[in-house]
C-alpha atoms as a PDB file:
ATOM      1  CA  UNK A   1       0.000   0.000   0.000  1.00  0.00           C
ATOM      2  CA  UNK A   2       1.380   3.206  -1.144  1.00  0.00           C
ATOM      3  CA  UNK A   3       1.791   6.383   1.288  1.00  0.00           C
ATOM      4  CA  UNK A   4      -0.920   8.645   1.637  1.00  0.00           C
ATOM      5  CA  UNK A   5      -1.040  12.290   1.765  1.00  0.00           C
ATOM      6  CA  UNK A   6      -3.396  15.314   2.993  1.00  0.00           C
ATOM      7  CA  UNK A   7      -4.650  17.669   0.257  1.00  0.00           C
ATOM      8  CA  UNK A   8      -7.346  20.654   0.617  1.00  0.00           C
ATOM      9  CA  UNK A   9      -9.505  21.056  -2.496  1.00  0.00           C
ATOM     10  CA  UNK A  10     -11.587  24.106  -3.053  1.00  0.00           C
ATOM     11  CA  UNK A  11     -13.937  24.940  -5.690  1.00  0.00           C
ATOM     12  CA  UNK A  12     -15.054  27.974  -7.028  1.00  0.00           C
ATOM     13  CA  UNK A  13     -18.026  28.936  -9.322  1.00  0.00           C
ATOM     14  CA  UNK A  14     -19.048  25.873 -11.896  1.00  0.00           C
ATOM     15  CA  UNK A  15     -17.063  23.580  -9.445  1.00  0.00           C
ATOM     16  CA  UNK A  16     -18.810  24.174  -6.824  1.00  0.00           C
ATOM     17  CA  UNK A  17     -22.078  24.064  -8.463  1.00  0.00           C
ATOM     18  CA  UNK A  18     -20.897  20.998  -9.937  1.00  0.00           C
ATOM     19  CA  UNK A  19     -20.000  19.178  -6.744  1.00  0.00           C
ATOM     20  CA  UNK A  20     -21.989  21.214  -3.983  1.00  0.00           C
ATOM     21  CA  UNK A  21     -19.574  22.146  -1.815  1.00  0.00           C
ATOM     22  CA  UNK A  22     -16.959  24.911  -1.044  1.00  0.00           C
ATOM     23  CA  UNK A  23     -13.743  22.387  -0.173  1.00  0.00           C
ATOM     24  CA  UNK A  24     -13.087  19.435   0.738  1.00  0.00           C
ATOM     25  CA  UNK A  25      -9.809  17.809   2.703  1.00  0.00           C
ATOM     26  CA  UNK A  26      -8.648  14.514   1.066  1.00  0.00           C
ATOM     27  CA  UNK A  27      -6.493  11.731   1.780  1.00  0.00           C
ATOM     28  CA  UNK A  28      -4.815  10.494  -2.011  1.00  0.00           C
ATOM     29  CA  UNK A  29      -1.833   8.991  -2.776  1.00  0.00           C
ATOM     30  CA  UNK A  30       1.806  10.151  -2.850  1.00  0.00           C
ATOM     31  CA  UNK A  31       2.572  11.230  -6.290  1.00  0.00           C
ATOM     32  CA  UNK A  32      -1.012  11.463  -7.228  1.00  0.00           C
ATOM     33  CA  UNK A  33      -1.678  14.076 -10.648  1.00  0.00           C
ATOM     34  CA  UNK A  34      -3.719  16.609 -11.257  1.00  0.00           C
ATOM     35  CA  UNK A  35      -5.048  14.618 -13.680  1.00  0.00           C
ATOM     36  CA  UNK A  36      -5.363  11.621 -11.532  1.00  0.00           C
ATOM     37  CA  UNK A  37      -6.840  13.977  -9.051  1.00  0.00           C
ATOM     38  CA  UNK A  38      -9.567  15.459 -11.472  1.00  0.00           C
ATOM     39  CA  UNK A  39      -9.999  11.582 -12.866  1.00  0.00           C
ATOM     40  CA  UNK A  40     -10.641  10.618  -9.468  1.00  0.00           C
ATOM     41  CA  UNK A  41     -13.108  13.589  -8.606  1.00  0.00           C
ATOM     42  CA  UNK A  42     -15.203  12.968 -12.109  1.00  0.00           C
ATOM     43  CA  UNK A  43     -15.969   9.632 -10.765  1.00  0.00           C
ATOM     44  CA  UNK A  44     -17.188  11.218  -7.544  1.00  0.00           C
ATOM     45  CA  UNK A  45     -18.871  14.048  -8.461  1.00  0.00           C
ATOM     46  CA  UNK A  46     -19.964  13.471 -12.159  1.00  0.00           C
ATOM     47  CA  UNK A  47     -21.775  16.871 -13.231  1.00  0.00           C
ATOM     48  CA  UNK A  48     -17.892  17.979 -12.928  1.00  0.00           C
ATOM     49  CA  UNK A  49     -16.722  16.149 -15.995  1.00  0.00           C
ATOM     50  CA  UNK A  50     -18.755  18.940 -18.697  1.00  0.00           C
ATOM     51  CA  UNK A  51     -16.496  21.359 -17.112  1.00  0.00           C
ATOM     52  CA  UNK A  52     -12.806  19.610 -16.310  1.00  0.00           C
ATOM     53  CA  UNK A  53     -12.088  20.674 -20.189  1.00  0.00           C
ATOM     54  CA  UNK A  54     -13.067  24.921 -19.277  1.00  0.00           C
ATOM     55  CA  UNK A  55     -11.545  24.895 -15.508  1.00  0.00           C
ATOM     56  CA  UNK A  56      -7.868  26.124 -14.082  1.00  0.00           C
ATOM     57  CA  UNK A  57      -6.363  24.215 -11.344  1.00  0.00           C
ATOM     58  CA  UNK A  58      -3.809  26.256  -8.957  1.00  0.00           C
ATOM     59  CA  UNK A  59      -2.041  24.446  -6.599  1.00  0.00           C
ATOM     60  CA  UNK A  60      -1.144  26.882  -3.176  1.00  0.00           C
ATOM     61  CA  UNK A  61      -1.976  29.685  -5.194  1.00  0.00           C
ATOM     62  CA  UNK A  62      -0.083  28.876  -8.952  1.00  0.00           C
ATOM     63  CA  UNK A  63      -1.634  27.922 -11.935  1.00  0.00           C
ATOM     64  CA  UNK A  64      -0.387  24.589 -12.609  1.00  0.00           C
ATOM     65  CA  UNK A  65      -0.403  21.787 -15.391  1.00  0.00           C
ATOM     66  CA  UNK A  66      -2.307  18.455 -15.652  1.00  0.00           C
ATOM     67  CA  UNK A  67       1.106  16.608 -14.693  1.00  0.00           C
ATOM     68  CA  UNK A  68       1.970  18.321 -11.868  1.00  0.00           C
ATOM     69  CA  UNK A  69       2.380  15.854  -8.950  1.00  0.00           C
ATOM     70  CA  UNK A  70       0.316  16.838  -5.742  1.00  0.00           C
ATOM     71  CA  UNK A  71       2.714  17.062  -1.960  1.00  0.00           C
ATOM     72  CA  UNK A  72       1.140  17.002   1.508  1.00  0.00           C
ATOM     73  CA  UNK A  73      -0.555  19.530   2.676  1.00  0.00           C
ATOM     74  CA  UNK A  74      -0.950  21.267  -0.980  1.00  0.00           C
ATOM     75  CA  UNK A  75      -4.031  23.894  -1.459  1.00  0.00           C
ATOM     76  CA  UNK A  76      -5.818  22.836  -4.850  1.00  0.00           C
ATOM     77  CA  UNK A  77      -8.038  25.246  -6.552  1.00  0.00           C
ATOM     78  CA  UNK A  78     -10.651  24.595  -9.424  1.00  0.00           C
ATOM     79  CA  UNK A  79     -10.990  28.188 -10.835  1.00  0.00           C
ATOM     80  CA  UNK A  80     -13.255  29.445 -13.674  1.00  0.00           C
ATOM     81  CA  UNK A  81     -11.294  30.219 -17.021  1.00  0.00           C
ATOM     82  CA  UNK A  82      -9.617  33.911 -16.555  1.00  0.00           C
ATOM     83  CA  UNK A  83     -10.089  36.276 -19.487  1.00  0.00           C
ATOM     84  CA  UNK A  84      -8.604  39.617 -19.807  1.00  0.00           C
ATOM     85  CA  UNK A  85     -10.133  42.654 -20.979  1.00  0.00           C
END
C-alpha cells in the first residue's frame, strides 16, 4: 500500500455548483496528478466532468499543469477560465 497524503480542495463557481460544496480535505496517494486527481473527482462528483475541459487548477496559489504531482498539505483550486479585458 502506497503512502498517503493530505490535500485541501476548493472549488469555485461551476465547481462548486458541480460538486456542492466549497472544499473538501482529502487523503490520495503520494505522487497522485492533477489529472489523476480530477480523474478521481469525475468519478465522484460526475456533473464535474462537462467542465474539467473549461476549468484552471492552482495548486497553493499557482496555476499549474495536468502533470503536476500533488505534496502534503498542498491547497488545490478549481478556478473558472480567466479572461482579460
Amino acid at each position: 500500500m502506497s503512502p498517503s497524503i493530505h490535500i485541501t480542495i476548493l472549488y469555485f463557481a461551476s465547481a462548486r455548483d458541480a460538486t456542492g460544496i466549497r472544499m473538501e480535505s482529502k487523503e490520495v496517494p503520494k505522487d497522485t496528478s492533477i489529472q489523476e486527481l480530477l480523474t478521481n473527482l469525475s468519478i465522484i462528483y460526475p456533473k464535474i466532468k462537462s467542465i474539467l475541459n473549461i476549468i484552471q487548477v492552482s495548486v497553493n496559489y499557482k496555476v499549474v499543469k495536468l502533470n503536476t504531482n500533488l505534496k502534503y498539505g498542498d491547497e488545490v483550486a478549481l478556478l473558472p477560465p480567466i479572461s482579460g479585458g
